[in-house]
Protein backbone atom coordinates (compact mmCIF):
# COMPACT_ATOMS: atom_id res chain seq x y z
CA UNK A 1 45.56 167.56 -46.34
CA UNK A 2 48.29 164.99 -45.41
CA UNK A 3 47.25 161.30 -45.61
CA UNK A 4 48.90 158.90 -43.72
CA UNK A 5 46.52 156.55 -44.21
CA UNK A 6 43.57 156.23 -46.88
CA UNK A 7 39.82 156.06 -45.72
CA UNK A 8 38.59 152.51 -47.73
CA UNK A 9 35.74 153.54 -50.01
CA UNK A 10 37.31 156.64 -50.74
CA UNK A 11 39.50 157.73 -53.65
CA UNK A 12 43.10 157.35 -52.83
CA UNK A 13 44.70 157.95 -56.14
CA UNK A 14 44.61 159.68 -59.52
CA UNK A 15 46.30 158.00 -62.33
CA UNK A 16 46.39 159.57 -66.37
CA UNK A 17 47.25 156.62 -69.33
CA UNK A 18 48.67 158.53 -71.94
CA UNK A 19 50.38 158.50 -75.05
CA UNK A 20 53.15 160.72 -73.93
CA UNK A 21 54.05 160.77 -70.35
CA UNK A 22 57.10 162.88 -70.78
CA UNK A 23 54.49 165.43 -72.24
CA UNK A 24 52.31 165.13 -69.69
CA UNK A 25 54.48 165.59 -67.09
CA UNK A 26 55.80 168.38 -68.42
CA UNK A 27 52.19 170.06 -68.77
CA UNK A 28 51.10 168.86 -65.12
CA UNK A 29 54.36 169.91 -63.78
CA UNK A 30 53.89 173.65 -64.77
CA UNK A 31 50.24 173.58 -64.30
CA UNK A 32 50.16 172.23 -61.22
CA UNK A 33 53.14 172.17 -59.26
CA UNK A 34 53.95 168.85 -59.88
CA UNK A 35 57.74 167.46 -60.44
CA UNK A 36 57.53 163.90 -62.44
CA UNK A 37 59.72 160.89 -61.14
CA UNK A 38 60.06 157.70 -63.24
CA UNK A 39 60.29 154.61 -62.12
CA UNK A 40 64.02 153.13 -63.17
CA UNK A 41 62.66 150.08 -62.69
CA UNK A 42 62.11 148.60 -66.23
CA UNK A 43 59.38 146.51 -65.58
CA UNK A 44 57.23 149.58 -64.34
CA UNK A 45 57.45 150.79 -68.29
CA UNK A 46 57.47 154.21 -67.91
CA UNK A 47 55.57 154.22 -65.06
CA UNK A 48 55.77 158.27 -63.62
CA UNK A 49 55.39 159.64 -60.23
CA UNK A 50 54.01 163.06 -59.97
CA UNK A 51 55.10 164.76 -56.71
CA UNK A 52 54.31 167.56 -54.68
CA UNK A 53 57.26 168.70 -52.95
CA UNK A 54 58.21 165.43 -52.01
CA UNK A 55 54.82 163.94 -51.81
CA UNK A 56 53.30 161.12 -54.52
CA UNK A 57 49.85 162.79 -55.05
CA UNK A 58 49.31 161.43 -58.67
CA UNK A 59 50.78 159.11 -62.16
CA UNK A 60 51.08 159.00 -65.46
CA UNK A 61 51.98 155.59 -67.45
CA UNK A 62 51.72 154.79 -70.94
CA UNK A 63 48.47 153.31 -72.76
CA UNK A 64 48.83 149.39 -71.72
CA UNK A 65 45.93 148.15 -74.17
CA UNK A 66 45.00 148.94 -77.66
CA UNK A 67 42.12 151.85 -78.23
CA UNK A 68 42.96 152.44 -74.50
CA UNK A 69 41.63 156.10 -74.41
CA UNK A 70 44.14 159.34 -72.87
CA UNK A 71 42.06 159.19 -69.58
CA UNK A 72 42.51 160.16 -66.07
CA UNK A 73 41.08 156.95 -64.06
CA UNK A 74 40.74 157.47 -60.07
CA UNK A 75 41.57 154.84 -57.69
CA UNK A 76 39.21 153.47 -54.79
CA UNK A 77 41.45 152.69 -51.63
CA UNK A 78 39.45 148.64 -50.56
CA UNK A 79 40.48 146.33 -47.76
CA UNK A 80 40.51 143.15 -50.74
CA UNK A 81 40.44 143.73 -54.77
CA UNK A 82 39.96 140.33 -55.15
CA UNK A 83 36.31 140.43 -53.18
CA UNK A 84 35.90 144.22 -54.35
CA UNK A 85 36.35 142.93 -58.11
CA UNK A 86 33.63 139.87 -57.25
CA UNK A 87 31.11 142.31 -55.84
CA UNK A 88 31.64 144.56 -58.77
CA UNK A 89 30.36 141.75 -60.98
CA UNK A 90 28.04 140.72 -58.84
CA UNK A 91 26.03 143.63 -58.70
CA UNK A 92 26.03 144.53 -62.67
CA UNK A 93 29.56 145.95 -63.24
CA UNK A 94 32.55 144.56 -65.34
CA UNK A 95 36.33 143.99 -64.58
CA UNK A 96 38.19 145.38 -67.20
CA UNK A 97 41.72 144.73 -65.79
CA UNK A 98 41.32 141.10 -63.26
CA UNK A 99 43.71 141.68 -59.80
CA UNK A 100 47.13 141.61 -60.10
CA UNK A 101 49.87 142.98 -57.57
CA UNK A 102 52.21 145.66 -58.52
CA UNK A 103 55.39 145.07 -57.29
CA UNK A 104 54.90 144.76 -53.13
CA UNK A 105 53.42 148.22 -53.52
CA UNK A 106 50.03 146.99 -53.67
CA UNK A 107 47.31 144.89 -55.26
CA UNK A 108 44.79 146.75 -57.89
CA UNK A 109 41.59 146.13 -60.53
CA UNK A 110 40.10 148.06 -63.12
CA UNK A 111 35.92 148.13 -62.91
CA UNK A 112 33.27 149.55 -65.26
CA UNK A 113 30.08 150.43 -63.55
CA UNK A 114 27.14 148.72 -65.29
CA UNK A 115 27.10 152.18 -67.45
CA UNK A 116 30.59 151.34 -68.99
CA UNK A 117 32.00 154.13 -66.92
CA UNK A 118 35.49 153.23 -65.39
CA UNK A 119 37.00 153.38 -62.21
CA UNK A 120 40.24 151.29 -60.39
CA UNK A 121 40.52 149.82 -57.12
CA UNK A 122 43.90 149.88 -54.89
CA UNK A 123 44.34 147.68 -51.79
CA UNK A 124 47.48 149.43 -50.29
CA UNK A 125 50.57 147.60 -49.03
CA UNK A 126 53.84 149.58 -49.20
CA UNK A 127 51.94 152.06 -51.21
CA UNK A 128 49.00 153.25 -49.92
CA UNK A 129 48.05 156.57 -52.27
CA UNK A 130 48.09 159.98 -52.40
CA UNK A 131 50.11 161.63 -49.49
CA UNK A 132 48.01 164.77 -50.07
CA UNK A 133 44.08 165.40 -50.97
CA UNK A 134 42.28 168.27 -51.26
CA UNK A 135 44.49 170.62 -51.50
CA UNK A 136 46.38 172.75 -54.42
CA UNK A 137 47.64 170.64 -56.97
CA UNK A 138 46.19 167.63 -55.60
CA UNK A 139 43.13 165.72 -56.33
CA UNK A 140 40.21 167.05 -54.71
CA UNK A 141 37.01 165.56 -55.86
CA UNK A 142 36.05 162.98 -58.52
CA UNK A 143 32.23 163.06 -60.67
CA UNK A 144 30.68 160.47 -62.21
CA UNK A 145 28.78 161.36 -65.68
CA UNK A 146 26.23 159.31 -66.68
CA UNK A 147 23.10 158.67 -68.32
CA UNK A 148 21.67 156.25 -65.60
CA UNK A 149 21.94 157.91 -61.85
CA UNK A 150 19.34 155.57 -60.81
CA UNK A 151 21.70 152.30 -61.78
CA UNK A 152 25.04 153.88 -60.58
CA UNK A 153 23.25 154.61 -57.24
CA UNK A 154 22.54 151.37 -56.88
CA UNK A 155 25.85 149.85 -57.89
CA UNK A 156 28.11 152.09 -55.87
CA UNK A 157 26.49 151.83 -52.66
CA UNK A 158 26.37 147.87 -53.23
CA UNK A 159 30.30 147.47 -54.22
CA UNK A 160 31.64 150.53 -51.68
CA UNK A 161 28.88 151.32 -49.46
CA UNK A 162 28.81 155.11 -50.22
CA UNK A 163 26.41 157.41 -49.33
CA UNK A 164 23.87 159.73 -51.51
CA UNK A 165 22.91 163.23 -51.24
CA UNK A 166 20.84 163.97 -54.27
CA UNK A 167 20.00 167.98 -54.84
CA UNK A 168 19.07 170.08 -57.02
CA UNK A 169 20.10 168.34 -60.90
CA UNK A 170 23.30 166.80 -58.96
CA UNK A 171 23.90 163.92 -56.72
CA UNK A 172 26.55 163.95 -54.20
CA UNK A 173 28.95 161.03 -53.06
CA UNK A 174 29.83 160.34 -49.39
CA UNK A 175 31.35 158.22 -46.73
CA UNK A 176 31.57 158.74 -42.70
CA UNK A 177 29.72 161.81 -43.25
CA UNK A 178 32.47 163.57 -45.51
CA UNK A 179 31.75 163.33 -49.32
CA UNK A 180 34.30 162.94 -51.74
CA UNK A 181 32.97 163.42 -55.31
CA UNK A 182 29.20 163.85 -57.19
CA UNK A 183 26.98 162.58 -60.00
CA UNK A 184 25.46 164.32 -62.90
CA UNK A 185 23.09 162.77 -65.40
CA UNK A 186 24.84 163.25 -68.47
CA UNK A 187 21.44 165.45 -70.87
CA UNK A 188 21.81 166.70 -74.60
CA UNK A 189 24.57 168.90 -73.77
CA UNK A 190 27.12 166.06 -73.60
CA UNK A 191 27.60 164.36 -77.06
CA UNK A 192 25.98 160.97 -77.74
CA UNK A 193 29.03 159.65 -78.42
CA UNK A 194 30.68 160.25 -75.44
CA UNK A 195 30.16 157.56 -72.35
CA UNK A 196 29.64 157.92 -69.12
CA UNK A 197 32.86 158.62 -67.33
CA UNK A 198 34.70 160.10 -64.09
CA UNK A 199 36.32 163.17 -64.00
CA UNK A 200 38.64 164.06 -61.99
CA UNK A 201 38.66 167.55 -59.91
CA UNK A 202 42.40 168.96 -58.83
CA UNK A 203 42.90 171.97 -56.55
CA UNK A 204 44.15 175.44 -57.78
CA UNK A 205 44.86 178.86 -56.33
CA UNK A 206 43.07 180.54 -58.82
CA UNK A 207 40.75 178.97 -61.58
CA UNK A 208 41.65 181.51 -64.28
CA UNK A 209 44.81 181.64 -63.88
CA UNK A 210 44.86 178.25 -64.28
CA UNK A 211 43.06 178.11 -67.19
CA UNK A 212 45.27 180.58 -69.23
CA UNK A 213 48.52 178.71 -68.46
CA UNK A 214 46.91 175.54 -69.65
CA UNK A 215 45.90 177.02 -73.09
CA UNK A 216 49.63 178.43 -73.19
CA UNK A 217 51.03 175.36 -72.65
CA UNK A 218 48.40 173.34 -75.28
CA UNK A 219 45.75 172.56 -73.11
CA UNK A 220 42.44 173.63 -74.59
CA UNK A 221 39.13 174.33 -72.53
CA UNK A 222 35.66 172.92 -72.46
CA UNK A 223 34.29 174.70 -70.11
CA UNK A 224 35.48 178.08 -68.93
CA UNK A 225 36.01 179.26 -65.60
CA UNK A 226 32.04 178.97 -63.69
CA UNK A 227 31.03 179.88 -60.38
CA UNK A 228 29.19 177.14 -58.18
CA UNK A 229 27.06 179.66 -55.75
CA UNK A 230 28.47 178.89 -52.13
CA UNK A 231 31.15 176.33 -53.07
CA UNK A 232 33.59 177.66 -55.30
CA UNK A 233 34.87 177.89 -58.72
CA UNK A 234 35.62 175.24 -61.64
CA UNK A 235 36.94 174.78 -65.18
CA UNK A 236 36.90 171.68 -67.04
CA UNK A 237 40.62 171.33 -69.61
CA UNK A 238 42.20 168.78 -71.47
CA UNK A 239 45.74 168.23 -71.78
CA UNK A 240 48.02 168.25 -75.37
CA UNK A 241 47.03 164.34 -75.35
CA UNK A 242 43.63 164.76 -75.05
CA UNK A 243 43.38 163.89 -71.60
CA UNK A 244 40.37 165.83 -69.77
CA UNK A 245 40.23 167.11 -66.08
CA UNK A 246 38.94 169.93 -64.12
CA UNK A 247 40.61 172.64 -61.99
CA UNK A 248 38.44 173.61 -58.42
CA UNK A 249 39.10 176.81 -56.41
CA UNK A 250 36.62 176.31 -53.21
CA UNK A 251 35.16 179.26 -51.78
CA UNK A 252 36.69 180.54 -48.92
């Protein structure tokens, strides 16, 4: 889907910090479609454009702090980062990253929920986001993993208003009656030493597929390709760097 311009509350970007983004965009490019467009600019520092066709629908920029995990972090489109980032605080949550403009593109903030788990805001000037959502090779839903549903309920509807749809063992994230992304409580199956987190859901043709080019370009696989009864069909990778994602075909 086209986006002229993004819904606030919603995600509006998808951005990966890693310790290679030549690498990356190599691997994303042939996994996903995606051709990779640094910025000359040397103040961006490597900053890298991923496009579809011609369309911005995702980054990659190098690690900016020190232990800085390979992560993809989404971005929550906001009318103000500066009262977003108060609120934030306000209701439990951190600021990792304070506001700060980039460029006259835009004005952004990086958050942890009260759970630690991380997510950035974007208030859009020049540069509003993604030119494409849910679609192939774009981003197409984002989940929050966590062992506290009950807190990040509470914080996310507080800082961006969202909805809640909670069902069977998963929890489902909405705004203006269209949802966007989900919630699982993160049980034995996940590590301990892993923390609550978003992940990040892009579009593919064909989930298989997908998931045998990624291993034969050095991706590896967590969680093979599954069927979700009456919605579609998902794999969870990570890239060479380590940097982990998930691949959604939707039922027709």
């Amino acid at each position: 889907m086209k986006i002229t311009e993004p819904t606030l509350g919603t995600p509006c970007w998808a951005e990966l910090g890693t310790t290679d983004v030549e690498a990356a965009g190599q691997f994303y490019g042939t996994l996903l479609g995606w051709k990779p467009e640094a910025d000359p600019n040397p103040e961006a520092g490597g900053y890298t454009m991923m496009l579809l066709e011609q369309d911005p629908v995702a980054a990659a920029s190098p690690l900016y702090q020190e232990g800085q995990p390979v992560a993809w972090t989404a971005s929550i489109a906001v009318a103000d980062v500066d009262a977003t980032a108060r609120a934030a605080a306000e209701a439990g949550g951190s600021v990792i990253a304070e506001p700060m403009d980039v460029f006259d593109l835009g004005r952004f903030a990086v958050l942890a929920d009260p759970a630690g788990a991380v997510i950035s805001i974007w208030q859009g000037r020049k540069f509003h986001g993604a030119a494409r959502l849910n679609e192939s090779g774009a981003l197409c839903w984002i989940e929050l993993r966590t062992r506290d549903t009950a807190g990040a309920i509470e914080f996310y509807r507080t800082v961006f208003g969202w909805t809640v749809a909670a069902g069977d063992g998963y929890t489902q994230w909405g705004l203006g009656g269209e949802d966007f992304g989900g919630m699982m409580a993160m049980g034995e199956d996940f590590p301990e030493g892993i923390p609550p987190h978003w992940a990040l859901y892009f579009g593919v043709d064909d989930v298989d597929a997908a998931v045998e080019k990624a291993t034969s370009l050095g991706g590896a696989v967590h969680v093979p390709g599954t069927d979700i009864p009456e919605t579609g069909r998902f794999a969870v990778l990570t890239d060479p760097q380590g940097g982990a994602f998930a691949v959604f075909d939707p039922q027709d």
